[in-house]
C-alpha atoms as a PDB file:
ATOM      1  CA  UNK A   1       0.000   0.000   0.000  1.00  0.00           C
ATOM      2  CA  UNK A   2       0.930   3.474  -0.265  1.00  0.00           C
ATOM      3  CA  UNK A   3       1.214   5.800   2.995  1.00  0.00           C
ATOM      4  CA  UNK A   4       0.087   8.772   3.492  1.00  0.00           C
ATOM      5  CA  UNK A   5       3.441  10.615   4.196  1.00  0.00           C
ATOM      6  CA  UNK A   6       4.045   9.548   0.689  1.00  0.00           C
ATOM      7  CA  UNK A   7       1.608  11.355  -1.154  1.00  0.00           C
ATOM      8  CA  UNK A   8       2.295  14.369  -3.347  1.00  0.00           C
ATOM      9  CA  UNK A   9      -0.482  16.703  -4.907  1.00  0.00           C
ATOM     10  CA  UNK A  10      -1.849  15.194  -7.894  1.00  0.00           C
ATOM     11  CA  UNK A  11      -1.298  11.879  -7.088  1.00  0.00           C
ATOM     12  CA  UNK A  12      -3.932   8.835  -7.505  1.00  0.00           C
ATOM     13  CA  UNK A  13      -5.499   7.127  -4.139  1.00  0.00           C
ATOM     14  CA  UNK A  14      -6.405   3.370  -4.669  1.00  0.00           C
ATOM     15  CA  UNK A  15      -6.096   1.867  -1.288  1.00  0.00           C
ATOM     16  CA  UNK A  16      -7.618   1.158   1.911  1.00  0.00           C
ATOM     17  CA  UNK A  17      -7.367   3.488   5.179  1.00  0.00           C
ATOM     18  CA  UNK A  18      -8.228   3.476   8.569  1.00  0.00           C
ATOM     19  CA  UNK A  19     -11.819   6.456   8.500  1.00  0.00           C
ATOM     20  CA  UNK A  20     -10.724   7.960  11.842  1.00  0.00           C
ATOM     21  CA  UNK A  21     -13.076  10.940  11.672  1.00  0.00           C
ATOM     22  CA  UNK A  22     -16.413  11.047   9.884  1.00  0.00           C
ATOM     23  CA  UNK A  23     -18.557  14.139  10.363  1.00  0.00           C
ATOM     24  CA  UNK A  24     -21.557  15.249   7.617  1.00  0.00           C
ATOM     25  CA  UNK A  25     -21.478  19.144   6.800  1.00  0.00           C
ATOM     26  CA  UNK A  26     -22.988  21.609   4.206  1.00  0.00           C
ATOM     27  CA  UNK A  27     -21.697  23.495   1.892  1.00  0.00           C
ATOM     28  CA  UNK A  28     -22.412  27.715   2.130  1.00  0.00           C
ATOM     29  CA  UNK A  29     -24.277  26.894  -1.056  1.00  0.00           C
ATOM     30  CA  UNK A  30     -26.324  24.902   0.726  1.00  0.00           C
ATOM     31  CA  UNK A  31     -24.830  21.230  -0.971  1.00  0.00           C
ATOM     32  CA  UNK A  32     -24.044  18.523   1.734  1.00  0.00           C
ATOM     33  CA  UNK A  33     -20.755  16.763   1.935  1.00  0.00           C
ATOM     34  CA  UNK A  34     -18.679  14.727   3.930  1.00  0.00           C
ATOM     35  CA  UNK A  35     -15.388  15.455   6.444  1.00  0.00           C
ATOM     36  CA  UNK A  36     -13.461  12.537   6.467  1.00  0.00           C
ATOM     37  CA  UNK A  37     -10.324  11.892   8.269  1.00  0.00           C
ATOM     38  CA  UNK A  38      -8.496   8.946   7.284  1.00  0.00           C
ATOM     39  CA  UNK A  39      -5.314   7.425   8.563  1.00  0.00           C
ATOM     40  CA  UNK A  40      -2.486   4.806   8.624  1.00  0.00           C
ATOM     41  CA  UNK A  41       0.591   4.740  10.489  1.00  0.00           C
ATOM     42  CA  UNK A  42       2.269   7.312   8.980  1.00  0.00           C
ATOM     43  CA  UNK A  43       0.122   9.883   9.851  1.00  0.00           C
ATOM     44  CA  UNK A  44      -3.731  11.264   8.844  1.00  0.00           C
ATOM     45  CA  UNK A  45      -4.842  13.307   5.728  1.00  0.00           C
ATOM     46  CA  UNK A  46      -7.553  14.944   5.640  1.00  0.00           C
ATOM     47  CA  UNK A  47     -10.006  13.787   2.665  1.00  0.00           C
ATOM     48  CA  UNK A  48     -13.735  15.198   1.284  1.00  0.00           C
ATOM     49  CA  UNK A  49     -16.169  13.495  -0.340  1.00  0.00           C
ATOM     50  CA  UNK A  50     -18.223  16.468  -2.309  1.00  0.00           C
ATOM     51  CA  UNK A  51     -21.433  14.213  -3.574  1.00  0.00           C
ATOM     52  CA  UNK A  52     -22.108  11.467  -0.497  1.00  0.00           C
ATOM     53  CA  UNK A  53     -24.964  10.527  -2.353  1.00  0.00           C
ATOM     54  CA  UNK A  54     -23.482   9.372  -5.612  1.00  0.00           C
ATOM     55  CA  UNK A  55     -23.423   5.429  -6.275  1.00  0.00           C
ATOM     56  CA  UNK A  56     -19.586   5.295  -5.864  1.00  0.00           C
ATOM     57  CA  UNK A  57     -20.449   6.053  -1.895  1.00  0.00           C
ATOM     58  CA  UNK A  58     -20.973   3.092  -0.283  1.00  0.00           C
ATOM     59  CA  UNK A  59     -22.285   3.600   3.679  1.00  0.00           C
ATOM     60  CA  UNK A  60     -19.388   3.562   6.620  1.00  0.00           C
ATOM     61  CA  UNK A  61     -18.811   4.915   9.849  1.00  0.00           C
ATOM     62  CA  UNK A  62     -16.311   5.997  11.797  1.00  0.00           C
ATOM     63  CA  UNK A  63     -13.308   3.108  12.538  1.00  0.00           C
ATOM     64  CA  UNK A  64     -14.487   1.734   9.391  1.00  0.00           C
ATOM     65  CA  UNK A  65     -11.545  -0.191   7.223  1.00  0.00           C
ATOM     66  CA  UNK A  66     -12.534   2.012   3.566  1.00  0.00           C
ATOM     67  CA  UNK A  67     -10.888   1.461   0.264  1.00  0.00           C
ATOM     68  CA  UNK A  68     -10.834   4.884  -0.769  1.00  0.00           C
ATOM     69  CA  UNK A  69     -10.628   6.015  -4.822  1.00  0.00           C
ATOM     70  CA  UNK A  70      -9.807   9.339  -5.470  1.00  0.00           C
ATOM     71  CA  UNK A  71      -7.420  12.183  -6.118  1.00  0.00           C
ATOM     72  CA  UNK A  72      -4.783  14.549  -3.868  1.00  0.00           C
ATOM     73  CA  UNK A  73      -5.069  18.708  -3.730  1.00  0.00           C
ATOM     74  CA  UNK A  74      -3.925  21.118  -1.964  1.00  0.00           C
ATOM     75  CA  UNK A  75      -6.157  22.967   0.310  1.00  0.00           C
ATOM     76  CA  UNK A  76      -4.127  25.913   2.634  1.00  0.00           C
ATOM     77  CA  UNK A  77      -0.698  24.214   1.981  1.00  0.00           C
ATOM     78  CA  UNK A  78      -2.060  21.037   3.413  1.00  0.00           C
ATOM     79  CA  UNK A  79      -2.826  17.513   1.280  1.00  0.00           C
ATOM     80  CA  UNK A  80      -6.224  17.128   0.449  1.00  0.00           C
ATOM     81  CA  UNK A  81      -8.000  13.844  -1.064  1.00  0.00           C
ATOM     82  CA  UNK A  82     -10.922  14.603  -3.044  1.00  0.00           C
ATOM     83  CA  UNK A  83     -13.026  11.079  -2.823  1.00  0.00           C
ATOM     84  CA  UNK A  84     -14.831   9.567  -5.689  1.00  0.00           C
ATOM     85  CA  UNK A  85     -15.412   6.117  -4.634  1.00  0.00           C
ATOM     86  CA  UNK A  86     -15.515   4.627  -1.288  1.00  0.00           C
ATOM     87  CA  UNK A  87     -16.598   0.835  -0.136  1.00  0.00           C
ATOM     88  CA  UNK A  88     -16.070  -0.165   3.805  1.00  0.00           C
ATOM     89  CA  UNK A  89     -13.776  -3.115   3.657  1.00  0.00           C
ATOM     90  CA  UNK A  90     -14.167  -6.365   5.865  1.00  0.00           C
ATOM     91  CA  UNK A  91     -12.016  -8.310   8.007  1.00  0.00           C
ATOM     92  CA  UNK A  92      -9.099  -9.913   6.406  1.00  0.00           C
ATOM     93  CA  UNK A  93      -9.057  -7.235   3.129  1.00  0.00           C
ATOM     94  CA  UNK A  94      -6.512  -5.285   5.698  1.00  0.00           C
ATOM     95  CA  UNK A  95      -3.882  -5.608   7.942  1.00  0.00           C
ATOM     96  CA  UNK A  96      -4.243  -3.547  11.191  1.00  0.00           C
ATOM     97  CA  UNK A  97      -0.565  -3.267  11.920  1.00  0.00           C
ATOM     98  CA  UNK A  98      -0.762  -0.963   8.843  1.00  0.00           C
ATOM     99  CA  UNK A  99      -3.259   1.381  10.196  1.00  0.00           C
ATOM    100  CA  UNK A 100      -2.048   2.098  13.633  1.00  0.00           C
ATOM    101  CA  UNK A 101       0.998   4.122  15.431  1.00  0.00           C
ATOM    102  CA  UNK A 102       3.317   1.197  17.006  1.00  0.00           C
ATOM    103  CA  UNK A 103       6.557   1.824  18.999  1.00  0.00           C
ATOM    104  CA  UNK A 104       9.451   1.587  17.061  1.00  0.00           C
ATOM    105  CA  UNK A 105      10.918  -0.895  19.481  1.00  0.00           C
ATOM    106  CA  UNK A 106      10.282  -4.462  20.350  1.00  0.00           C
ATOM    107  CA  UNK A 107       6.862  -5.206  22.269  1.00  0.00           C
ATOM    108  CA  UNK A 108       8.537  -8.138  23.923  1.00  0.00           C
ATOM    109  CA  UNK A 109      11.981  -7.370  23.926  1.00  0.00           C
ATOM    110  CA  UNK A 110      11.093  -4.065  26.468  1.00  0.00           C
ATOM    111  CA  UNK A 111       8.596  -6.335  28.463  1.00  0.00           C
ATOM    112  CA  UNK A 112      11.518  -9.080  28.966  1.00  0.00           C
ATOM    113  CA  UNK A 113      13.610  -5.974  30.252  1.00  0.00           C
ATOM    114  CA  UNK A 114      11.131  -4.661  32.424  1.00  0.00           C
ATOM    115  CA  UNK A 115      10.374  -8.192  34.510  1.00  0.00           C
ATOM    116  CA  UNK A 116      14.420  -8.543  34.766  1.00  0.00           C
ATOM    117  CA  UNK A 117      13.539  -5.674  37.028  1.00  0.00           C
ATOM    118  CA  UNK A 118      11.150  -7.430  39.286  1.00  0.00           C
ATOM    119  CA  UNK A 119      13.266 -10.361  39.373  1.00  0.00           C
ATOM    120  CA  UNK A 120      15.921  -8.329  40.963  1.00  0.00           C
ATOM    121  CA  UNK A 121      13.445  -7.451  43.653  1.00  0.00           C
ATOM    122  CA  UNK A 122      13.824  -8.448  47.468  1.00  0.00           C
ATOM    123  CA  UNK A 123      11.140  -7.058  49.245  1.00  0.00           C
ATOM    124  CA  UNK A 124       9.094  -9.843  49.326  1.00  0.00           C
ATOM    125  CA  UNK A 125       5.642  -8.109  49.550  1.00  0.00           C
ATOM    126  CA  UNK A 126       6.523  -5.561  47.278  1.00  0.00           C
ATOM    127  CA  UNK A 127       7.556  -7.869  44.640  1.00  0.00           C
ATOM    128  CA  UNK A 128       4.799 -10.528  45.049  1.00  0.00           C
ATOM    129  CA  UNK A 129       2.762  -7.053  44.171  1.00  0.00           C
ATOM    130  CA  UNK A 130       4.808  -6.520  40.631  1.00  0.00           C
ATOM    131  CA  UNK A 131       3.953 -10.211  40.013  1.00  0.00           C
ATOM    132  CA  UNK A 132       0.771 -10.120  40.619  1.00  0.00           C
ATOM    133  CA  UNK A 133       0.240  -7.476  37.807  1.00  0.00           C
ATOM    134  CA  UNK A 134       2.773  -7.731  35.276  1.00  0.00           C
ATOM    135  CA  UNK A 135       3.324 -11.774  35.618  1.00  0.00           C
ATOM    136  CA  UNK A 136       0.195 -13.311  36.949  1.00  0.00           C
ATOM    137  CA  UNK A 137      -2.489 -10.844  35.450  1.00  0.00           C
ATOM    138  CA  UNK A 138      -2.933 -11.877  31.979  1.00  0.00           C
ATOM    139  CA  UNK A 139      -5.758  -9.367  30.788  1.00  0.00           C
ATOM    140  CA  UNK A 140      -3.617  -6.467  31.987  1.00  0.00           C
ATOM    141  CA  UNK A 141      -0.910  -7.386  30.694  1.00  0.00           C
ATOM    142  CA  UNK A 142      -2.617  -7.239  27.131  1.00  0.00           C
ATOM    143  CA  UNK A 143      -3.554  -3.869  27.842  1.00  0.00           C
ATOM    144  CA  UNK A 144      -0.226  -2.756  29.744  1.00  0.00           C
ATOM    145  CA  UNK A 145       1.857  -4.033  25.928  1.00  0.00           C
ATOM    146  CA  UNK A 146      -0.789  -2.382  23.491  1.00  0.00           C
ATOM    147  CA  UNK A 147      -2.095   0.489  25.364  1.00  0.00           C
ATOM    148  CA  UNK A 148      -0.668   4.244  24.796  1.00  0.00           C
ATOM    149  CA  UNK A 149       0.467   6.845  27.161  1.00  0.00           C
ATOM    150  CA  UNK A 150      -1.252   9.736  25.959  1.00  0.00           C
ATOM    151  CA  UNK A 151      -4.398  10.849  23.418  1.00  0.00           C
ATOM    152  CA  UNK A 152      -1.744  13.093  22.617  1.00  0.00           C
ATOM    153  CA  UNK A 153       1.376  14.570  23.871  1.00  0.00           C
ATOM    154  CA  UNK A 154       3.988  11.962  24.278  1.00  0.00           C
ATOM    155  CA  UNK A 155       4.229   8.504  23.186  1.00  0.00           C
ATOM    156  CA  UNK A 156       0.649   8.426  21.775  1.00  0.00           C
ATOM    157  CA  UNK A 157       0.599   5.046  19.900  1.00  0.00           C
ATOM    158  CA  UNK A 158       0.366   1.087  20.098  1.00  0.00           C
ATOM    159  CA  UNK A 159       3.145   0.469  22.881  1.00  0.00           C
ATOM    160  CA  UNK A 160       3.382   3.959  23.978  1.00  0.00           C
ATOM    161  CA  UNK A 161       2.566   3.022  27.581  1.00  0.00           C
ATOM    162  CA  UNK A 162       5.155  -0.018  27.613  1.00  0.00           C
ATOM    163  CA  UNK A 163       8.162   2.197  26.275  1.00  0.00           C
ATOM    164  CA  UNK A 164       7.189   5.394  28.497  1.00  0.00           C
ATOM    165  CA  UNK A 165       7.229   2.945  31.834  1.00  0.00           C
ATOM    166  CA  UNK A 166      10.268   1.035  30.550  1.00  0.00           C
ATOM    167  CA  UNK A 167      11.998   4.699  29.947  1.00  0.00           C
ATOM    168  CA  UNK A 168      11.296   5.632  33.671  1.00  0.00           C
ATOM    169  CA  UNK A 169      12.418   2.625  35.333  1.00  0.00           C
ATOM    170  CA  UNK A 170      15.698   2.997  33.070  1.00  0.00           C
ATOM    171  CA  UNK A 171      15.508   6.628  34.158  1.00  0.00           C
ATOM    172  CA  UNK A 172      14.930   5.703  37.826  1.00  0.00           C
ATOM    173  CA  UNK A 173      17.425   2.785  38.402  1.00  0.00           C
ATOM    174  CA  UNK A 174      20.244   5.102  37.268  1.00  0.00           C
ATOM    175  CA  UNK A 175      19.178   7.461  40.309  1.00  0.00           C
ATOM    176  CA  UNK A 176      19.147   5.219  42.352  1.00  0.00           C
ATOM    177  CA  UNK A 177      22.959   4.095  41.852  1.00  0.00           C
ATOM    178  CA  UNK A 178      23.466   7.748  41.912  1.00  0.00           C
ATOM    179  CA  UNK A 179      22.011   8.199  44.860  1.00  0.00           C
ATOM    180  CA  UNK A 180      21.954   5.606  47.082  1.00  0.00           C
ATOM    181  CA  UNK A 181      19.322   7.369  49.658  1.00  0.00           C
ATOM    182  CA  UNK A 182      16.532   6.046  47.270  1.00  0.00           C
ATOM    183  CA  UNK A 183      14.962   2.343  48.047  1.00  0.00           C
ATOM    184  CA  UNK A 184      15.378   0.775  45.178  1.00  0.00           C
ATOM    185  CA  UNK A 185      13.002  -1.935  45.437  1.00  0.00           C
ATOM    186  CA  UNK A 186      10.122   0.909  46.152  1.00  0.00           C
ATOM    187  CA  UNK A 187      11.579   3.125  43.559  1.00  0.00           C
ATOM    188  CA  UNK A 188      11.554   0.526  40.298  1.00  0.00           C
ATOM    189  CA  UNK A 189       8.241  -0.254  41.217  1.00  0.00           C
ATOM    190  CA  UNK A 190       6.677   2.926  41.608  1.00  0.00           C
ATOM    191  CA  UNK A 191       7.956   3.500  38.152  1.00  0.00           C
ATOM    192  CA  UNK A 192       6.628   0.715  37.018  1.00  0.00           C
ATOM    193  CA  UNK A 193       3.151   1.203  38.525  1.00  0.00           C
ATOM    194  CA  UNK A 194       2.999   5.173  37.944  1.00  0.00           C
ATOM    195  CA  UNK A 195       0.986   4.878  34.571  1.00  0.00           C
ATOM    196  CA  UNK A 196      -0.758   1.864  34.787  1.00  0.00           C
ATOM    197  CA  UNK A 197      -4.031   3.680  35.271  1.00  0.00           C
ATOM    198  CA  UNK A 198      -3.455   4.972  31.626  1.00  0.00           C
ATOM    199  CA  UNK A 199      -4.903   1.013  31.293  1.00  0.00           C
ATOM    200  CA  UNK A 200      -8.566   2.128  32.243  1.00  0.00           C
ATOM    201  CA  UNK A 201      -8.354   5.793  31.471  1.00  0.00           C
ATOM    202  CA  UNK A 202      -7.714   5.446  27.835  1.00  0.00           C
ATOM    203  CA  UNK A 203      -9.421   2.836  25.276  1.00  0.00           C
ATOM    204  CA  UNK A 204      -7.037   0.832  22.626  1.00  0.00           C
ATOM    205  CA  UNK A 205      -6.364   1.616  19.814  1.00  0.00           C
ATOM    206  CA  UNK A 206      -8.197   2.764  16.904  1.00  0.00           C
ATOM    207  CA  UNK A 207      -9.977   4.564  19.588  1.00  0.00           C
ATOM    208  CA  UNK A 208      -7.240   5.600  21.611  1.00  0.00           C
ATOM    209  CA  UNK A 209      -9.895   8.186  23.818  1.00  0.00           C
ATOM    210  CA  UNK A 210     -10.681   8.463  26.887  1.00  0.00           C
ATOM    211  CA  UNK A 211     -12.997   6.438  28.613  1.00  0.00           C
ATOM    212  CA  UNK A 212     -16.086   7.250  31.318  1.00  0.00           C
ATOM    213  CA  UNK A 213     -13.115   6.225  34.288  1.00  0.00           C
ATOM    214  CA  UNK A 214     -10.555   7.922  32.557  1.00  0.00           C
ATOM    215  CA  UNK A 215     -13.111  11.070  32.270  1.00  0.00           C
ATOM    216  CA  UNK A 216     -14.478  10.838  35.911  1.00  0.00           C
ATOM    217  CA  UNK A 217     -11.288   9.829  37.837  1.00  0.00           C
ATOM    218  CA  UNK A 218      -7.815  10.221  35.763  1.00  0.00           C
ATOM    219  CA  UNK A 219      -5.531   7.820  35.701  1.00  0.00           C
ATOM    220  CA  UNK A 220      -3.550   8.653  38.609  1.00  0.00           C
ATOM    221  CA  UNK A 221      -6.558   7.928  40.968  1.00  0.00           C
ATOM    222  CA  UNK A 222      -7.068   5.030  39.240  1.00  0.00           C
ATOM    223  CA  UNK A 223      -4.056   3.606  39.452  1.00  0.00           C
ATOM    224  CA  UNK A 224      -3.925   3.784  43.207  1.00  0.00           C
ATOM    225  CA  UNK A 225      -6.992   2.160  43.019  1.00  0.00           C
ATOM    226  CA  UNK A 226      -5.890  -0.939  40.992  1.00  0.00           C
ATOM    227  CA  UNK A 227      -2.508  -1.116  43.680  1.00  0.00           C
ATOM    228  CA  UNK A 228      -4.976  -1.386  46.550  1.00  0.00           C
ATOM    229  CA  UNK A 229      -7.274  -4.006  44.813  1.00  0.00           C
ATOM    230  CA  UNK A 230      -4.114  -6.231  44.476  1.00  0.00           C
ATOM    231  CA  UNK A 231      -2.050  -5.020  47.916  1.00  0.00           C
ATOM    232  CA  UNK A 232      -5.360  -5.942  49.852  1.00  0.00           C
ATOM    233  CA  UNK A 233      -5.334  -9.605  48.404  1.00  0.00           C
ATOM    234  CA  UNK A 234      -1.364 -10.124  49.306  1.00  0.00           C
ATOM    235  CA  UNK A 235      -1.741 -10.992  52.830  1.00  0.00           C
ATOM    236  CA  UNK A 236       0.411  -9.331  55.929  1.00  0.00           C
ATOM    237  CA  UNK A 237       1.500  -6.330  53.333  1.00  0.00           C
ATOM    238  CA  UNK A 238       2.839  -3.758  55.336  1.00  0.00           C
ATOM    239  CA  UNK A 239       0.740  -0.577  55.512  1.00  0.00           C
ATOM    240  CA  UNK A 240       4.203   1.788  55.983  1.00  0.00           C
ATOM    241  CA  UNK A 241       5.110   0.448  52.306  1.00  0.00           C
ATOM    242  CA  UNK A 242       1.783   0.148  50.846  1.00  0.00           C
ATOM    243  CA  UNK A 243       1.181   4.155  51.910  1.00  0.00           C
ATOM    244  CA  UNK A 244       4.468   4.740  49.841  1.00  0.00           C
ATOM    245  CA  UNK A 245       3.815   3.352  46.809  1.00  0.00           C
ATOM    246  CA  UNK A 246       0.157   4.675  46.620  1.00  0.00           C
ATOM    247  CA  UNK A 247       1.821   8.463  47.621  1.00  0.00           C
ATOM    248  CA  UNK A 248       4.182   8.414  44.838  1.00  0.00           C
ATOM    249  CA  UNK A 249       1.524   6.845  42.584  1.00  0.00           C
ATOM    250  CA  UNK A 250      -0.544  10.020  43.709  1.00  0.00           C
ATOM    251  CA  UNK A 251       2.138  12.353  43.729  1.00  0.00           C
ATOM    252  CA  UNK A 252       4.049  11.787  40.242  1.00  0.00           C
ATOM    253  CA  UNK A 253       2.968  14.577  38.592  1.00  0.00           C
ATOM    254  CA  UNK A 254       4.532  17.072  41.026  1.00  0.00           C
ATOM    255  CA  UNK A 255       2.195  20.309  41.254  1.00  0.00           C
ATOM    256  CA  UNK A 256      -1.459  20.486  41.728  1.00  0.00           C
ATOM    257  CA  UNK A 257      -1.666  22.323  38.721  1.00  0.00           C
ATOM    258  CA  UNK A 258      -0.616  19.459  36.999  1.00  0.00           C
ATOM    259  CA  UNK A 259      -3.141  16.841  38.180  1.00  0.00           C
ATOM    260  CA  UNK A 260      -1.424  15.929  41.249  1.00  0.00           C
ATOM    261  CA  UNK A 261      -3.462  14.798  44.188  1.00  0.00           C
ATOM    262  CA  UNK A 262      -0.171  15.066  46.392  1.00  0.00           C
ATOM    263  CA  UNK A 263       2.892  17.053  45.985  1.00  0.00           C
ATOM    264  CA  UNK A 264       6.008  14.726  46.512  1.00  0.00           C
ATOM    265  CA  UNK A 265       6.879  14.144  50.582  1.00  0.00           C
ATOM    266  CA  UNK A 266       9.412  11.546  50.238  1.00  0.00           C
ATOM    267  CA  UNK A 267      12.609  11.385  48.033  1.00  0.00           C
ATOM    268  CA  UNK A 268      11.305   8.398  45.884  1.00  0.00           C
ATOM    269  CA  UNK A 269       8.389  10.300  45.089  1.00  0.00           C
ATOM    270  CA  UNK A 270      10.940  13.071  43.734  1.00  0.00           C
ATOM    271  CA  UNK A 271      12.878  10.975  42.051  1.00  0.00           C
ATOM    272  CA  UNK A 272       9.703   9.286  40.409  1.00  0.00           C
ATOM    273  CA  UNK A 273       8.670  13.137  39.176  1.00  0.00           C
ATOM    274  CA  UNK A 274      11.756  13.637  37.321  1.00  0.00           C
ATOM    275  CA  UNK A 275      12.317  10.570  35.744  1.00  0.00           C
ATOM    276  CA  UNK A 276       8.407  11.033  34.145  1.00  0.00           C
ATOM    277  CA  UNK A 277       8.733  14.536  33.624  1.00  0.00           C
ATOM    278  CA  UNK A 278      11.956  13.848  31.761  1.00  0.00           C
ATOM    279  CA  UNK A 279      10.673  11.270  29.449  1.00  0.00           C
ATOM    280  CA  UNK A 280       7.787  13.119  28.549  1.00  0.00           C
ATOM    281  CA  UNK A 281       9.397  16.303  27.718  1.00  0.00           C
ATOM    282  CA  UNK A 282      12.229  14.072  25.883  1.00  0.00           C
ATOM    283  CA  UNK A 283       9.506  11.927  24.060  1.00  0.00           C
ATOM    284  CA  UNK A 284       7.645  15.146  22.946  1.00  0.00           C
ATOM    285  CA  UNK A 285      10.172  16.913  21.523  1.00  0.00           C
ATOM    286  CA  UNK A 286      12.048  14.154  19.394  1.00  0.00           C
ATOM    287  CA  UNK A 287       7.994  13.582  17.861  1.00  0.00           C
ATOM    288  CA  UNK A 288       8.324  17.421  17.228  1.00  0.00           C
ATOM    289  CA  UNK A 289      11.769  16.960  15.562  1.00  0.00           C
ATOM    290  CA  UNK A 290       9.861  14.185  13.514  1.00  0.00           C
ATOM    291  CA  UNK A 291       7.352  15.525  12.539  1.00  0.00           C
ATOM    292  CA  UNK A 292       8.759  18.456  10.828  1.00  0.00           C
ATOM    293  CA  UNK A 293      11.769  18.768   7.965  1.00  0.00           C
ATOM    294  CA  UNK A 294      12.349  22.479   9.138  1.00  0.00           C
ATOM    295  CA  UNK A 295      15.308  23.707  10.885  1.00  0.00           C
ATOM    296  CA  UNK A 296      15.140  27.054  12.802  1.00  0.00           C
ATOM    297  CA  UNK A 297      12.737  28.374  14.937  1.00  0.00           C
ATOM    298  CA  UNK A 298       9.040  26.158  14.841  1.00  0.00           C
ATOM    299  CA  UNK A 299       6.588  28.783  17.067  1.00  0.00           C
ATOM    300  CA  UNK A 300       5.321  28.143  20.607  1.00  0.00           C
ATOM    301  CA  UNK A 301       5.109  24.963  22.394  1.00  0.00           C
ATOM    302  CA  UNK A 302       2.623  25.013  25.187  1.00  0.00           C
ATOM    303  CA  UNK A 303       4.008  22.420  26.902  1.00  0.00           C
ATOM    304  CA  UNK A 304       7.368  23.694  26.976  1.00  0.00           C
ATOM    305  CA  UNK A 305       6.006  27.494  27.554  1.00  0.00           C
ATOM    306  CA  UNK A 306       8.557  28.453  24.960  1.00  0.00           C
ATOM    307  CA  UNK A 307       9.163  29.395  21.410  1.00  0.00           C
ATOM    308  CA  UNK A 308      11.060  25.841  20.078  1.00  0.00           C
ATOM    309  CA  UNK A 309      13.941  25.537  17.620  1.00  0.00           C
ATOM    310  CA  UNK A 310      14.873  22.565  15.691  1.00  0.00           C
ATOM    311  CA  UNK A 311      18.953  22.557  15.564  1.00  0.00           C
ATOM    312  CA  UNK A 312      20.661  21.021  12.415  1.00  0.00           C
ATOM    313  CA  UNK A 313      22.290  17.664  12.619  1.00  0.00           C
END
């Protein structure tokens, strides 16, 4: 197939895409028409289809699989497809690994390095707890490998959770050699266990949106909630440690304007702040750097509260 970062105005579309956005408007002569996003794993174009009720249309709906025929324009220096044809596609006509943002890394390779972590472990209750989510739990695991971090942000695709969580243990085991006040055994799991709300608070992909949970409670609350629904089934778990982990669970987003519950109170909880903040701001700006073939100055970046500048290699 051909992806959508390849196309050039003027080029033919004969191929099937992922309808991620499908939204009926009218034309300011009064002529109806369809907004269509569509998208593969390069990206989204935006595409219209100017007579929806010609034969060529057939009937879809958002997350449809569409073979789409049509044409590439410009429209405000942005590629355009004008639609002619379109026919949802079944099951089998597609594969989805085409259609969806996936880590660049290895699902399995960065799960096998983040249980060499647990194994290393020797608090007993603490890593019975790791176990019993990232060994013994089978349907979170599934979610834990495909889910992503963010809607949007950082690391916003199939695996995006895995890599983020991997990152910040990585992040956190070096500050803890560095500085040999942390615990490690609370530290690597904390960072382990800091986004696993993300689980509940976001759906899978295609959707990849939040859910009613995610909506009502975030997915810092919710995480603490899944560590006390497994710490209250691990018996004799001491309270003094279980308080710890749920505080820097609570408290890894550092400021109350950021969606913390807690500001940090104890140095793993610091140490957990960075090492997220860190990724994130790292993650963010190499998809900025990706995303763009400028060099120089690229405008304001609200999370960085600062005008951004792409360096040359």
């Amino acid at each position: 197939m051909k992806f959508i970062q390849d196309y050039k105005e003027g080029d033919r579309v004969f191929d099937i895409y992922l309808c991620k956005f499908k939204q009926s408007a009218v034309t300011k002569n009064g002529k109806p028409y369809e907004n269509v996003i569509l998208q593969d794993k390069t990206g989204t174009i935006d595409a219209k289809i100017w007579d929806p009720n010609s034969a060529g249309i057939a009937d879809f709906d958002t997350l449809d699989y569409i073979e789409v025929y049509g044409e590439v324009n410009s429209f405000q220096g942005a590629n355009q497809i004008n639609v002619k044809r379109v026919r949802r596609c079944e099951e089998g006509e597609y594969d989805p690994a085409n259609y969806l943002p996936v880590s660049k890394k290895n699902i399995e390779e960065m799960y096998g390095e983040l249980l060499s972590y647990i194994k290393k472990m020797e608090n007993p209750y603490i890593k019975k707890l790791m176990e019993s989510f990232f060994v013994e739990d089978q349907e979170f695991i599934k979610a834990f490998k495909t889910s992503s971090a963010a809607k949007s942000v950082h690391h916003g695709f199939v695996g995006g959770l895995l890599e983020h969580t991997l990152s910040v243990t990585n992040l956190c085991n070096f500050y803890a050699s560095a500085y040999p006040i942390l615990k490690w055994d609370l530290l690597i799991a904390v960072a382990m266990l800091h986004d696993i709300g993300k689980t509940r608070e976001l759906s899978l992909f295609p959707e990849n949106d939040y859910t009613d949970e995610g909506q009502l409670l975030g997915h810092i609350v919710i995480g603490s909630e899944m560590i006390g629904e497994k710490i209250a089934k691990i018996p004799g778990f001491p309270k003094k440690v279980a308080g710890e982990i749920k505080h820097c669970i609570l408290a890894h987003h550092g400021e109350y304007e950021y969606g913390s519950p807690k500001k940090p109170a104890i140095v793993e909880a610091v140490a957990l702040n960075f090492a997220d903040n860190t990724d994130a701001k790292m993650e963010t700006f190499m998809e900025l750097l990706e995303g763009t073939r400028e060099t120089g100055w690229l405008g304001y970046n609200r999370l960085f509260e600062s005008n951004v500048k792409a360096t040359e290699m």
